[in-house]
PDB file of N, CA and C in Angstrom:
ATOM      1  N   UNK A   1      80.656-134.121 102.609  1.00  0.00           N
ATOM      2  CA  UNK A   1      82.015-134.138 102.160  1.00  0.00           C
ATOM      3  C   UNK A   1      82.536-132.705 102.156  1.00  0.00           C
ATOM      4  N   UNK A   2      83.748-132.771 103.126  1.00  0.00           N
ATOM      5  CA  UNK A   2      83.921-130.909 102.948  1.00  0.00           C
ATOM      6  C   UNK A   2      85.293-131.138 101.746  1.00  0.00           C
ATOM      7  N   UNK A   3      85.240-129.570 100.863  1.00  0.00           N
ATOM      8  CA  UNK A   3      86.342-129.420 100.166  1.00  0.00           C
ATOM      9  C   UNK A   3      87.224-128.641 100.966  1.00  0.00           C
ATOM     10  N   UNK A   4      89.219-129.324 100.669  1.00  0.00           N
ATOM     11  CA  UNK A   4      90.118-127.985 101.179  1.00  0.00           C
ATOM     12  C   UNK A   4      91.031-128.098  99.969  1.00  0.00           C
ATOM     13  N   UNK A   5      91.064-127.048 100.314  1.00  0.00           N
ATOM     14  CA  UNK A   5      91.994-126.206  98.895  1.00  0.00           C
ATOM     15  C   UNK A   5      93.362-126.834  99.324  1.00  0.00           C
ATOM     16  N   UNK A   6      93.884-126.961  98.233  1.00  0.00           N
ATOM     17  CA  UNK A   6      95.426-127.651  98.318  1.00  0.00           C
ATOM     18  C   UNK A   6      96.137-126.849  97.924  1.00  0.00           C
ATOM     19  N   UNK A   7      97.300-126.705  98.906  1.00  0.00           N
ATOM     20  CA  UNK A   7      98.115-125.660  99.248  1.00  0.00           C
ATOM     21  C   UNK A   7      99.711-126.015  98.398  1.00  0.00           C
ATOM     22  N   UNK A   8      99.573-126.838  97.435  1.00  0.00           N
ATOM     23  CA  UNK A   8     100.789-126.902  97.066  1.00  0.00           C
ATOM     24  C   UNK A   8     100.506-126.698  95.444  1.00  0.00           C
ATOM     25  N   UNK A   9      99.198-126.289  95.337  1.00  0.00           N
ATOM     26  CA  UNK A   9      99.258-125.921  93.961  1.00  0.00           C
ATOM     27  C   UNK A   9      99.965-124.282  93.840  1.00  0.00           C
ATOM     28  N   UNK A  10     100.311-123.444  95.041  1.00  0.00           N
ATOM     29  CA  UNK A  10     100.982-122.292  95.018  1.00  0.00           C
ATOM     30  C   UNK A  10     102.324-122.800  95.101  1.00  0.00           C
ATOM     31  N   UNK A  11     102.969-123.858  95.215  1.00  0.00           N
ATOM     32  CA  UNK A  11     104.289-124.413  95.431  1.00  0.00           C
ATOM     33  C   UNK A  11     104.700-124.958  94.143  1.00  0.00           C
ATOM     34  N   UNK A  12     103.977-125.006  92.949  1.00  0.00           N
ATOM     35  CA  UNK A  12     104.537-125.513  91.359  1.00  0.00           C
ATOM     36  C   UNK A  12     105.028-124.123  90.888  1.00  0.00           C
ATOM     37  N   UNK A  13     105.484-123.533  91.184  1.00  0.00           N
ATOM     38  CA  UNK A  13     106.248-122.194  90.457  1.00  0.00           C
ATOM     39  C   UNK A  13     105.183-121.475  89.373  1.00  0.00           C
ATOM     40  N   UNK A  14     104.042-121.975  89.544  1.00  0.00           N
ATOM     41  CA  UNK A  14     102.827-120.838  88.740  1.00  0.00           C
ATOM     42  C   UNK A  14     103.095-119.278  89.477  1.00  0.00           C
ATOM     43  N   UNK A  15     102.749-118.495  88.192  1.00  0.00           N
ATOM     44  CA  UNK A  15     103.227-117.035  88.898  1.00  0.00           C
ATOM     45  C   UNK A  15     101.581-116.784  89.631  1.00  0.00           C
ATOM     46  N   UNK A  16     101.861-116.178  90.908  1.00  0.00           N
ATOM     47  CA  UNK A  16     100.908-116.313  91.401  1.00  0.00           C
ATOM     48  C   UNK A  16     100.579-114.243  91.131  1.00  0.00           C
ATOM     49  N   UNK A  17      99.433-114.189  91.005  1.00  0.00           N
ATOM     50  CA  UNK A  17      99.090-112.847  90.847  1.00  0.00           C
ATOM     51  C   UNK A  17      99.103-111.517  92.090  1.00  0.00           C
ATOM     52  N   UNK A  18      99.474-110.863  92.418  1.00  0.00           N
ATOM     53  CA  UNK A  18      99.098-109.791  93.773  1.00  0.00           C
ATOM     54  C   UNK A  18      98.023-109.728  93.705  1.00  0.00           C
ATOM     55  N   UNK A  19      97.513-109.542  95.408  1.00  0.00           N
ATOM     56  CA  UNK A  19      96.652-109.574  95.651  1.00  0.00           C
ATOM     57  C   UNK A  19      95.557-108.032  95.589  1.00  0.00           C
ATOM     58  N   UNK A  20      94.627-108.374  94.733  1.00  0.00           N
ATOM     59  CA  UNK A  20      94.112-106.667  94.841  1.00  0.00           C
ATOM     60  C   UNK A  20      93.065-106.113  95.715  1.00  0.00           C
ATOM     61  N   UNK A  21      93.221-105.150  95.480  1.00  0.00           N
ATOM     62  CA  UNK A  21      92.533-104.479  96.952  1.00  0.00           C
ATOM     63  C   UNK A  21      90.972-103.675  96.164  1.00  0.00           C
ATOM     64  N   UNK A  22      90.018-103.568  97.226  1.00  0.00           N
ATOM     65  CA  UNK A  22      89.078-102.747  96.526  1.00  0.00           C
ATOM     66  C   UNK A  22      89.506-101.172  97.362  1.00  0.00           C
ATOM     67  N   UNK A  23      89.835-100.105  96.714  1.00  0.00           N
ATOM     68  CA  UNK A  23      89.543 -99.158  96.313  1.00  0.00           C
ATOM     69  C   UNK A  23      89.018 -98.118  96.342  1.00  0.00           C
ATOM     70  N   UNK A  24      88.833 -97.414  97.022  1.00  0.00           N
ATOM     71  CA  UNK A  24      87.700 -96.145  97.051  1.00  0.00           C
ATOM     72  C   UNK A  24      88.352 -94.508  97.583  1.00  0.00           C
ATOM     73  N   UNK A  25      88.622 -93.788  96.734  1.00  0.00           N
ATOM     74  CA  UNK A  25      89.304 -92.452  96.864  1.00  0.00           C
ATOM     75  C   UNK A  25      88.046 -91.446  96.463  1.00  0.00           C
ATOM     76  N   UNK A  26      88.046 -90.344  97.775  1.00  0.00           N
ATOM     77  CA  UNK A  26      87.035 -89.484  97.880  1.00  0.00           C
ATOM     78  C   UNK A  26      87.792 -88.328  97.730  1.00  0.00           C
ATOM     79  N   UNK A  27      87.199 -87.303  96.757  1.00  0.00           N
ATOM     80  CA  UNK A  27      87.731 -86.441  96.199  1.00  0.00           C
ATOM     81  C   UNK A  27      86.892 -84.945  97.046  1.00  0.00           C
ATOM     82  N   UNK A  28      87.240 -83.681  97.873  1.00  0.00           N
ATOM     83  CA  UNK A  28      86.091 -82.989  98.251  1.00  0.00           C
ATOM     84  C   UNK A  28      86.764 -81.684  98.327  1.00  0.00           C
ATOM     85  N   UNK A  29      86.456 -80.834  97.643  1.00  0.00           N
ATOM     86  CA  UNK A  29      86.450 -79.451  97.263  1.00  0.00           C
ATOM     87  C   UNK A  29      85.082 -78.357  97.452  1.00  0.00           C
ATOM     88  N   UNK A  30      85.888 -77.186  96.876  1.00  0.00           N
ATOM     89  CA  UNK A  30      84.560 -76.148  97.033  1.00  0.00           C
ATOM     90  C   UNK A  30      85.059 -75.815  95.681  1.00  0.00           C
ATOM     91  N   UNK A  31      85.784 -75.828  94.993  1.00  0.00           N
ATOM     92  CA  UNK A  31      85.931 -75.407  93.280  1.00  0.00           C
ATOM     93  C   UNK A  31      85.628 -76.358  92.581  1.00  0.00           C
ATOM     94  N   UNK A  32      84.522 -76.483  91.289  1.00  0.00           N
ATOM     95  CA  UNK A  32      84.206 -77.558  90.710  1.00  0.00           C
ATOM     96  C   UNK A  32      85.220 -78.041  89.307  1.00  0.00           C
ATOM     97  N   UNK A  33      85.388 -76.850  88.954  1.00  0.00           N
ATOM     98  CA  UNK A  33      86.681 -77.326  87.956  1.00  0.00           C
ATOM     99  C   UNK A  33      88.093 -77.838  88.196  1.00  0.00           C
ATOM    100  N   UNK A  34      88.471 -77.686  89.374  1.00  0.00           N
ATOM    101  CA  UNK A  34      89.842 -78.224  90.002  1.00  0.00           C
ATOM    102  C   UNK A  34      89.205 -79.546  90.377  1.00  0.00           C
ATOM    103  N   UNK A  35      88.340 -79.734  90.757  1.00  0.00           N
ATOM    104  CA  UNK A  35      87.384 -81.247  91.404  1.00  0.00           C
ATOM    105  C   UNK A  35      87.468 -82.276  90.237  1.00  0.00           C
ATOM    106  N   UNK A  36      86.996 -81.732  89.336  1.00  0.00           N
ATOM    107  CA  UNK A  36      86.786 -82.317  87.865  1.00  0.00           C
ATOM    108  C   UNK A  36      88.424 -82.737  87.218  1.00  0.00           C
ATOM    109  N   UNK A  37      89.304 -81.625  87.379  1.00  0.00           N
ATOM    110  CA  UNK A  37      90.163 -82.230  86.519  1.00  0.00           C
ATOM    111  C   UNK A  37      91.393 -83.136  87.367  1.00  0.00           C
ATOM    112  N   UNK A  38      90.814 -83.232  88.711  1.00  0.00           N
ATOM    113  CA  UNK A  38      91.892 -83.972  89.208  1.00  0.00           C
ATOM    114  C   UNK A  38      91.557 -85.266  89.370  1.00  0.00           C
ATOM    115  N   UNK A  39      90.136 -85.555  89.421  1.00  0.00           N
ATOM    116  CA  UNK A  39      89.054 -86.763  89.260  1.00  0.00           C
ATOM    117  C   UNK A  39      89.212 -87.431  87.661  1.00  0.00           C
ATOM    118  N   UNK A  40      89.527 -86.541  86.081  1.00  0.00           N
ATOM    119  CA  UNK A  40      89.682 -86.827  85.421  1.00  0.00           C
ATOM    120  C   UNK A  40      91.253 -87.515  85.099  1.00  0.00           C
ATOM    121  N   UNK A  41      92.184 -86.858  85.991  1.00  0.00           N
ATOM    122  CA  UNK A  41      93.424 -87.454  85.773  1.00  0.00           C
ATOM    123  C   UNK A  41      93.666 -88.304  86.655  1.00  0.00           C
ATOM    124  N   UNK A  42      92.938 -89.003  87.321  1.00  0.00           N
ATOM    125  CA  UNK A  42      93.176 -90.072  88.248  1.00  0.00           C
ATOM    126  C   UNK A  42      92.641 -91.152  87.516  1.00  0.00           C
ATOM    127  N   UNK A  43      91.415 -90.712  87.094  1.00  0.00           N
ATOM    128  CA  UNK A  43      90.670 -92.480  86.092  1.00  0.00           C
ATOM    129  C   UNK A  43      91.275 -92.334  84.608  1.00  0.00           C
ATOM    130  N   UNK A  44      92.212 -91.040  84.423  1.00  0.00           N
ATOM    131  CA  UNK A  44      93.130 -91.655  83.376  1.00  0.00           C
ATOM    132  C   UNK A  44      94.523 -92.721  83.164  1.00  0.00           C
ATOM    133  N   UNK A  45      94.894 -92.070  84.388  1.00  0.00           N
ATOM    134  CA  UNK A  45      96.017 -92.564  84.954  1.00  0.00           C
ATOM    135  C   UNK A  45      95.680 -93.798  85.085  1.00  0.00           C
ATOM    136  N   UNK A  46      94.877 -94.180  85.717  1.00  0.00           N
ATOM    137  CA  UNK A  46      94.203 -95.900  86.018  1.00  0.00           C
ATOM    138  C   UNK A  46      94.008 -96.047  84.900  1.00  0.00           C
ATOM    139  N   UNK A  47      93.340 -95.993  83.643  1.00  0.00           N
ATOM    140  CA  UNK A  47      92.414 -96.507  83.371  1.00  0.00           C
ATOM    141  C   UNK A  47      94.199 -97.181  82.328  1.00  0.00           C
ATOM    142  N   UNK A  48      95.176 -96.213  82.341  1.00  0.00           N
ATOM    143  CA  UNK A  48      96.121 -96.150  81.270  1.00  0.00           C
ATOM    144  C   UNK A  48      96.659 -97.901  81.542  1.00  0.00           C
ATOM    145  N   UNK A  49      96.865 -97.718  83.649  1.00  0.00           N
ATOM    146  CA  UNK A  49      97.684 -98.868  83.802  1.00  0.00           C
ATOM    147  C   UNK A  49      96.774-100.479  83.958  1.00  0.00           C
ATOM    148  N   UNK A  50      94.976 -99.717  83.301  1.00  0.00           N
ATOM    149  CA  UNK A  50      94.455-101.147  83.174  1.00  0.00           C
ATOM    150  C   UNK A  50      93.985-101.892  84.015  1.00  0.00           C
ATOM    151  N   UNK A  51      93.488-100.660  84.859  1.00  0.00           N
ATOM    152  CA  UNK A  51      92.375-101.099  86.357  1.00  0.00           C
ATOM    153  C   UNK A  51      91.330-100.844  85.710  1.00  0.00           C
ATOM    154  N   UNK A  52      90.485-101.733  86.896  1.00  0.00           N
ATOM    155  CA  UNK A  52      89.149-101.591  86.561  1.00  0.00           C
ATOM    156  C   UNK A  52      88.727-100.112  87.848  1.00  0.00           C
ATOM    157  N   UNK A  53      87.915 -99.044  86.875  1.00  0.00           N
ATOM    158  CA  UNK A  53      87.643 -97.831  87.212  1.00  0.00           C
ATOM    159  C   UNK A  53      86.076 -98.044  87.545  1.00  0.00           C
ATOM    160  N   UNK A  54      85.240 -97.510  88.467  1.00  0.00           N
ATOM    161  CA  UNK A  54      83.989 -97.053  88.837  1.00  0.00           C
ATOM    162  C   UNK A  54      83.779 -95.952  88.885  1.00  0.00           C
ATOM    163  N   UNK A  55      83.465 -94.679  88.164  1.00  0.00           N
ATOM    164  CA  UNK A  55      83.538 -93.330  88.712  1.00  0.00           C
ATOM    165  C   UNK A  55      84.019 -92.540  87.361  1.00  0.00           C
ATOM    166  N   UNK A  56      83.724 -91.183  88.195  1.00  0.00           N
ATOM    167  CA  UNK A  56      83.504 -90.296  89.268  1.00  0.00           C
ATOM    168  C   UNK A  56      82.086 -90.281  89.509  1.00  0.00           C
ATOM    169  N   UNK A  57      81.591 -90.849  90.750  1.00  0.00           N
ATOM    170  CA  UNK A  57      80.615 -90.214  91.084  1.00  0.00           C
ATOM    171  C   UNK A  57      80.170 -89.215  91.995  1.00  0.00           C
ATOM    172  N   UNK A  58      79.505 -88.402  91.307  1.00  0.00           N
ATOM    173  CA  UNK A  58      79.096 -87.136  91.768  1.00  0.00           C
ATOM    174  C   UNK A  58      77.947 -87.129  93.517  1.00  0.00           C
ATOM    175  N   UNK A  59      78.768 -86.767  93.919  1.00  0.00           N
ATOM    176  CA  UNK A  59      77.094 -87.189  95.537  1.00  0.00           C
ATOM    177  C   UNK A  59      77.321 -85.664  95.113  1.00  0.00           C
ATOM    178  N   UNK A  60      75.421 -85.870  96.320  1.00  0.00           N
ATOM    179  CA  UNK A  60      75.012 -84.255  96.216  1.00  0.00           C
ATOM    180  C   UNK A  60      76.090 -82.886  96.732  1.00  0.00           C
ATOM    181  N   UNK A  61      75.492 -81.842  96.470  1.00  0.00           N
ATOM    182  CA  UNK A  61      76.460 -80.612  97.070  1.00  0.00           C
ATOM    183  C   UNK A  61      75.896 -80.202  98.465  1.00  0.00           C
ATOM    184  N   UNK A  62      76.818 -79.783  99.449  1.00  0.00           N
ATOM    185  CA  UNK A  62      76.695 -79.636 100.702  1.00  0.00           C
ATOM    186  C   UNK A  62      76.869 -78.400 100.575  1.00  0.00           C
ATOM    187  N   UNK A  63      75.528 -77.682 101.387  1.00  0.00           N
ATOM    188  CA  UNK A  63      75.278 -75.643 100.957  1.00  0.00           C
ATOM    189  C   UNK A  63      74.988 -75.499 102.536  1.00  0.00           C
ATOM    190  N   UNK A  64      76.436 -75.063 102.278  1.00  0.00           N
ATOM    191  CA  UNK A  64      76.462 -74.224 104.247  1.00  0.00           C
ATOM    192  C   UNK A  64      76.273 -73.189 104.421  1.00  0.00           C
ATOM    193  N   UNK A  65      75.138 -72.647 104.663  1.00  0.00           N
ATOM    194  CA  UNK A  65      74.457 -71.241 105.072  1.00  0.00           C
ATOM    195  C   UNK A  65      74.635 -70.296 105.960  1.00  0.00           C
ATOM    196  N   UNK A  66      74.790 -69.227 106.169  1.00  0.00           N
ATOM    197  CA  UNK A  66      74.695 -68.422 107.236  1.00  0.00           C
ATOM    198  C   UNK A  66      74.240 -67.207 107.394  1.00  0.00           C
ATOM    199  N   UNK A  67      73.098 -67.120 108.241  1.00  0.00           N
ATOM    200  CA  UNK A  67      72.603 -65.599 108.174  1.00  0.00           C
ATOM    201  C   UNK A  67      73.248 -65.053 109.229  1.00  0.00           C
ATOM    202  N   UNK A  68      73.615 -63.420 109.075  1.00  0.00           N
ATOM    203  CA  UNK A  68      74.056 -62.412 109.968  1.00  0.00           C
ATOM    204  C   UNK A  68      73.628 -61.098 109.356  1.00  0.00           C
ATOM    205  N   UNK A  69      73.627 -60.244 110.837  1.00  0.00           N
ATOM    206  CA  UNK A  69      73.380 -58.768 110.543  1.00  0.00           C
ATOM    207  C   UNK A  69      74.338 -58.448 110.042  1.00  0.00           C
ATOM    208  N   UNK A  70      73.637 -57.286 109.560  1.00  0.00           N
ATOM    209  CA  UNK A  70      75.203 -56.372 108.917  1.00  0.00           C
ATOM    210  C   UNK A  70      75.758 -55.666 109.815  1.00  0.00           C
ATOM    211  N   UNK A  71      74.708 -54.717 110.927  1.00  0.00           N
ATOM    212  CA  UNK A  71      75.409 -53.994 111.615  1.00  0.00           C
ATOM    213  C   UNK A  71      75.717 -54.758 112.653  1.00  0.00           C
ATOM    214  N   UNK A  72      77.131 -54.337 113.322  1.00  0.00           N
ATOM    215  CA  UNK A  72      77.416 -54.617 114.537  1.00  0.00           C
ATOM    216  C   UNK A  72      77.057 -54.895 115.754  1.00  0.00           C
ATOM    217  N   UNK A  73      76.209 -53.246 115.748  1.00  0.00           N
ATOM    218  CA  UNK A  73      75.573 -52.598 117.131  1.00  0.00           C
ATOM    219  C   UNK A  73      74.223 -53.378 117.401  1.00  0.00           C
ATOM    220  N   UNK A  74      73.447 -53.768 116.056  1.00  0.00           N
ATOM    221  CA  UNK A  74      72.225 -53.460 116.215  1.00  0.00           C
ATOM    222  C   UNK A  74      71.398 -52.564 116.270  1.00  0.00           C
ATOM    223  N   UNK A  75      71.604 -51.488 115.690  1.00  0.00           N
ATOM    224  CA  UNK A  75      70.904 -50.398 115.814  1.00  0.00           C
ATOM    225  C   UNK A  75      70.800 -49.963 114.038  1.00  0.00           C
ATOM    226  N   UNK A  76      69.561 -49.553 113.926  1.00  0.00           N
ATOM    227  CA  UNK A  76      69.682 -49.409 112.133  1.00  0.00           C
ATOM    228  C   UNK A  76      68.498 -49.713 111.754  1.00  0.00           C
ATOM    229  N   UNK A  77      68.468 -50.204 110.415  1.00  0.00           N
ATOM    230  CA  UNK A  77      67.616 -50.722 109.591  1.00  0.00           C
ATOM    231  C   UNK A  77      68.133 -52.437 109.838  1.00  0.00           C
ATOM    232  N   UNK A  78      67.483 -53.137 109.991  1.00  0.00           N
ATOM    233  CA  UNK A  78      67.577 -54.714 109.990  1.00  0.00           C
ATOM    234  C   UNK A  78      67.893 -55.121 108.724  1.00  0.00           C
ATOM    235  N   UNK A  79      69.103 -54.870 108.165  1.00  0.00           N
ATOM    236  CA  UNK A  79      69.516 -55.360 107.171  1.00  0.00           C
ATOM    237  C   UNK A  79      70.588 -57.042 107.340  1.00  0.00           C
ATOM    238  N   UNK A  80      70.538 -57.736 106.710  1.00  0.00           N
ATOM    239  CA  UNK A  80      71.239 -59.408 106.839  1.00  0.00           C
ATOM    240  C   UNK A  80      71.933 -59.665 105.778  1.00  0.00           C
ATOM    241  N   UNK A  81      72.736 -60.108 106.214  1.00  0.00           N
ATOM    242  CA  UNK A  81      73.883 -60.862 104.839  1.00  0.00           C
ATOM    243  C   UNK A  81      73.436 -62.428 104.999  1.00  0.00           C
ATOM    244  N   UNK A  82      73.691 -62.877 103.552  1.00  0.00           N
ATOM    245  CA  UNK A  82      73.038 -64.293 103.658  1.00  0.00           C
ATOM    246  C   UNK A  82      74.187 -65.075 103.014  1.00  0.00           C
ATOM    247  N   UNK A  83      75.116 -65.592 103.581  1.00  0.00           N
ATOM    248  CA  UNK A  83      75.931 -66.327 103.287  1.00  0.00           C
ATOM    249  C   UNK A  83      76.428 -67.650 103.073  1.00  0.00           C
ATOM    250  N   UNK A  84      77.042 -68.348 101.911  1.00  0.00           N
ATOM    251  CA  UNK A  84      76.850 -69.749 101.961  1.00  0.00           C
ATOM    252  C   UNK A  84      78.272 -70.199 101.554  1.00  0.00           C
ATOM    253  N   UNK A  85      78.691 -71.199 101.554  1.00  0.00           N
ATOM    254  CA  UNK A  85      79.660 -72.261 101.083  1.00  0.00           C
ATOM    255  C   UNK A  85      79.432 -73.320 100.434  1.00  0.00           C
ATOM    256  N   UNK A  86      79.265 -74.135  98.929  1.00  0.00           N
ATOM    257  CA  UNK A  86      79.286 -75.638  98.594  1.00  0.00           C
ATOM    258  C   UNK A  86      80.056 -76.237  98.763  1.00  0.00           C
ATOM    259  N   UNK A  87      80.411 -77.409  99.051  1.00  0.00           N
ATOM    260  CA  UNK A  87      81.357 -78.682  99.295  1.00  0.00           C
ATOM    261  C   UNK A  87      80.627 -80.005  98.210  1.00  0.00           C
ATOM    262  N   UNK A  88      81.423 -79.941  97.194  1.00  0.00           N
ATOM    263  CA  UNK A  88      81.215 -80.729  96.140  1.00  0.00           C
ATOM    264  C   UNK A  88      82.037 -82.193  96.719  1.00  0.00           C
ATOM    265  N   UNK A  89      81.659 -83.462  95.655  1.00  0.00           N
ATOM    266  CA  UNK A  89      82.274 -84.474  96.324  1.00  0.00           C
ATOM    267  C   UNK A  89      81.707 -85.386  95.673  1.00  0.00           C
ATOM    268  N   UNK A  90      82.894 -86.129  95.100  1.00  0.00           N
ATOM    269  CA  UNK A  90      83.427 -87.099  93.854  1.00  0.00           C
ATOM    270  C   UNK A  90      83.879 -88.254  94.386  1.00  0.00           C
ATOM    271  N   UNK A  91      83.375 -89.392  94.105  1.00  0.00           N
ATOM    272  CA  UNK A  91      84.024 -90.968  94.449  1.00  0.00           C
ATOM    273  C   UNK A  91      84.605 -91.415  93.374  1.00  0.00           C
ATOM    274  N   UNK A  92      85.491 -92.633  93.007  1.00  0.00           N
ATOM    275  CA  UNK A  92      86.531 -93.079  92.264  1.00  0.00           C
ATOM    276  C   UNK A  92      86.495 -94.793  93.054  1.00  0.00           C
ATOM    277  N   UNK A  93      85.881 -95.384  92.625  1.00  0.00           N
ATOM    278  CA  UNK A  93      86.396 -96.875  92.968  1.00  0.00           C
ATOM    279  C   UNK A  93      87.475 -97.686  91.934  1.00  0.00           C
ATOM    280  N   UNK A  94      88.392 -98.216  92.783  1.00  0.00           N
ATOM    281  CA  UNK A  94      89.358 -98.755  92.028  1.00  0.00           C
ATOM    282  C   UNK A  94      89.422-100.566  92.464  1.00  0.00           C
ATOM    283  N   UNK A  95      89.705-100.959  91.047  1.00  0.00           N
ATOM    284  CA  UNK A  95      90.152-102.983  92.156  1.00  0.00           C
ATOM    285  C   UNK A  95      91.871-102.872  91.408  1.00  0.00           C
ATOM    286  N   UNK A  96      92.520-103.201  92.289  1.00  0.00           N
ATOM    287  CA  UNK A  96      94.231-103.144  91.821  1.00  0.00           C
ATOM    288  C   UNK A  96      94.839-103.006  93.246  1.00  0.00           C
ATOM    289  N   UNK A  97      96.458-103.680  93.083  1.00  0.00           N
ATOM    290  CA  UNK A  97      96.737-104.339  93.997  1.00  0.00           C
ATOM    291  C   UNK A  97      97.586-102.181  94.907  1.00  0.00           C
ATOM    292  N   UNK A  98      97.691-102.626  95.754  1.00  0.00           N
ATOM    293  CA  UNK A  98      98.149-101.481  96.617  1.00  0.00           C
ATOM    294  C   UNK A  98      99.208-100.668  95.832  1.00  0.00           C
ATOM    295  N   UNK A  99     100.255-101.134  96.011  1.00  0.00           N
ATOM    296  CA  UNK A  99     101.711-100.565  95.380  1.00  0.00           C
ATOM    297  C   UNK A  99     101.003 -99.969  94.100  1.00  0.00           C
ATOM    298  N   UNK A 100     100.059-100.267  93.037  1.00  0.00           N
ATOM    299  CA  UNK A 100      99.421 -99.278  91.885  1.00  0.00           C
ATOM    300  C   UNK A 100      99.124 -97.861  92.247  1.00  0.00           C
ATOM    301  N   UNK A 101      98.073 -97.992  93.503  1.00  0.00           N
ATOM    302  CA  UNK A 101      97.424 -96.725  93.963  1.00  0.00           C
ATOM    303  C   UNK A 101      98.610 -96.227  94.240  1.00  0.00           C
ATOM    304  N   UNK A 102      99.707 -95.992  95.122  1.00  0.00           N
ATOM    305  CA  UNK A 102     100.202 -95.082  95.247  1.00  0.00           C
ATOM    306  C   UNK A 102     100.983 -94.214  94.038  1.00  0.00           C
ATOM    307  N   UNK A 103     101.506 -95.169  92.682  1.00  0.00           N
ATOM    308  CA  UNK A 103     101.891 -94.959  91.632  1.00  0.00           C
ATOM    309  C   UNK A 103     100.738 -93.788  90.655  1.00  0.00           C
ATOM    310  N   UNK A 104      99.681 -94.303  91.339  1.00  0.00           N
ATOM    311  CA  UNK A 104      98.446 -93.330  90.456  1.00  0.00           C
ATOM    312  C   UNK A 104      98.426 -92.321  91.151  1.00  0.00           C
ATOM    313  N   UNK A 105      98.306 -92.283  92.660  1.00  0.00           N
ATOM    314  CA  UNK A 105      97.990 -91.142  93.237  1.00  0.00           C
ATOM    315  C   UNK A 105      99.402 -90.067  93.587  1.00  0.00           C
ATOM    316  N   UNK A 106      99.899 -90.086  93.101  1.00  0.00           N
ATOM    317  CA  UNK A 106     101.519 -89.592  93.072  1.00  0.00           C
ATOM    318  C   UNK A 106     101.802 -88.073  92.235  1.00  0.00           C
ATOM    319  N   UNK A 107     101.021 -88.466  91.947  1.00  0.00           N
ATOM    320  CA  UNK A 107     100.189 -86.930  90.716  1.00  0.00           C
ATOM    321  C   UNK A 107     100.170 -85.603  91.699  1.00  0.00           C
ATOM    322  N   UNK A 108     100.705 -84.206  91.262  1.00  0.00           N
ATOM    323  CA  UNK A 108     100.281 -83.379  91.461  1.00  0.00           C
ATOM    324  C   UNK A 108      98.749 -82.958  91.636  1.00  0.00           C
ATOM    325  N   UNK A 109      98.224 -82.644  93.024  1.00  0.00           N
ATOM    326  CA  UNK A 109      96.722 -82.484  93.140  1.00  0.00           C
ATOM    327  C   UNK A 109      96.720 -81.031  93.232  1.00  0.00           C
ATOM    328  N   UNK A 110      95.667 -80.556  92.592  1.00  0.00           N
ATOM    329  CA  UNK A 110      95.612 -78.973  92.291  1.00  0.00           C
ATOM    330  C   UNK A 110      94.997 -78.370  93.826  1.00  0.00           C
ATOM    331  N   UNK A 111      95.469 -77.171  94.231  1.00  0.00           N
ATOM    332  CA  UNK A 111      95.521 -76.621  95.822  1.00  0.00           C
ATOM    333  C   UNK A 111      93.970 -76.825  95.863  1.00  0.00           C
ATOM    334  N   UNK A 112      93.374 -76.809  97.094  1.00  0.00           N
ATOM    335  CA  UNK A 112      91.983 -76.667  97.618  1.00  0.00           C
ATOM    336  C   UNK A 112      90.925 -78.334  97.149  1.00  0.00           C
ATOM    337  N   UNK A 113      92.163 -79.323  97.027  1.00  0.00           N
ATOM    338  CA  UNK A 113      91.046 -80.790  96.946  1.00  0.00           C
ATOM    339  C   UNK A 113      91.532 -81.447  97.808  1.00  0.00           C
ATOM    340  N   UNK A 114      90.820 -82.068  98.631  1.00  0.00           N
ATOM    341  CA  UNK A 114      91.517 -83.050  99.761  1.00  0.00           C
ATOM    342  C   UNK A 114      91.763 -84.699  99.332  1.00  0.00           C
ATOM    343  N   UNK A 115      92.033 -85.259  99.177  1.00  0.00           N
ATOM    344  CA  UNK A 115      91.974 -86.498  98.882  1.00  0.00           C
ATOM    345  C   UNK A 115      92.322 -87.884  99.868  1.00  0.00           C
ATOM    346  N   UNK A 116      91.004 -88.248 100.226  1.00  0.00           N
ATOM    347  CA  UNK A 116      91.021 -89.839 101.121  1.00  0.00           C
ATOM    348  C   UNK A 116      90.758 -90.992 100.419  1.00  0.00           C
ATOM    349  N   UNK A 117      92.592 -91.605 100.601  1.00  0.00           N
ATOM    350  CA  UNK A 117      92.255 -93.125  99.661  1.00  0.00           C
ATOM    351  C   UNK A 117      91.603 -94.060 101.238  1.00  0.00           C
ATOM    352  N   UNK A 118      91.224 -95.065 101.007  1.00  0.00           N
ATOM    353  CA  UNK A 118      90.198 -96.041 101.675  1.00  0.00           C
ATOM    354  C   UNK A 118      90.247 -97.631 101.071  1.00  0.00           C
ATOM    355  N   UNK A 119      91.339 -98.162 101.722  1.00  0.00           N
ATOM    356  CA  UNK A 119      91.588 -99.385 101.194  1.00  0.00           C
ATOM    357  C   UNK A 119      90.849-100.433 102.182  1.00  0.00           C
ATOM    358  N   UNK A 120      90.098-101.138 101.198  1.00  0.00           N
ATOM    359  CA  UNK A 120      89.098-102.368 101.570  1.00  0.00           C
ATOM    360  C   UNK A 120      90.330-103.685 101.370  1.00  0.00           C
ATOM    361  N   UNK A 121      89.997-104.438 102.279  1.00  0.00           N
ATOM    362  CA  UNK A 121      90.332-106.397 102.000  1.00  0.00           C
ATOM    363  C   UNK A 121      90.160-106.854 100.682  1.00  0.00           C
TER     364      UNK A 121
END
């Protein structure tokens, strides 16, 4: 016996709910305190209008290295500079219907954080 959903129970004037979306905004910087407080005012902002929040989670730090001489020529004492960069990086899962996220993400983001929202079905 197969079941089908009956399509006129959306036709009795029940308010039917929007449809929500899953969610996922990646937060990625090299300053950890601008990372932090823009990650904190996003799952406030949500949490104010009563989404369900997952996050911030922290993935590891990405340490970009680079060795070089100091001198130019090559000629000298073999002295090296040892140089690096971190790339920190924060997830935020959200369930809420589209038109929310942009209302949340509408916020002033502090210079040097990139932010990719990633809307799932």
């Amino acid at each position: 016996m197969s079941y089908v959903a009956k399509e006129k129970e959306f036709e009795t004037g029940a308010a039917v709910a929007p449809k929500s979306h899953k969610i996922r905004i990646t937060l990625t910087s090299r300053n950890v305190k601008s990372l932090e407080k823009v990650s904190g005012d996003l799952v406030q902002r949500s949490k104010d209008k009563d989404l369900r929040v997952k996050g911030p989670v922290r993935l590891p730090t990405k340490v970009l290295k680079i060795t070089t001489r100091k001198t130019p020529c090559g000629e000298g004492s073999k002295t090296w500079d040892h140089l690096e960069m971190k790339i920190h990086k924060r997830l935020i899962d959200l369930t809420s219907p589209a038109e929310v996220v942009k209302q949340i993400t509408s916020m002033s983001i502090e210079p040097g954080v990139e932010v990719e929202v990633t809307i799932a079905a």
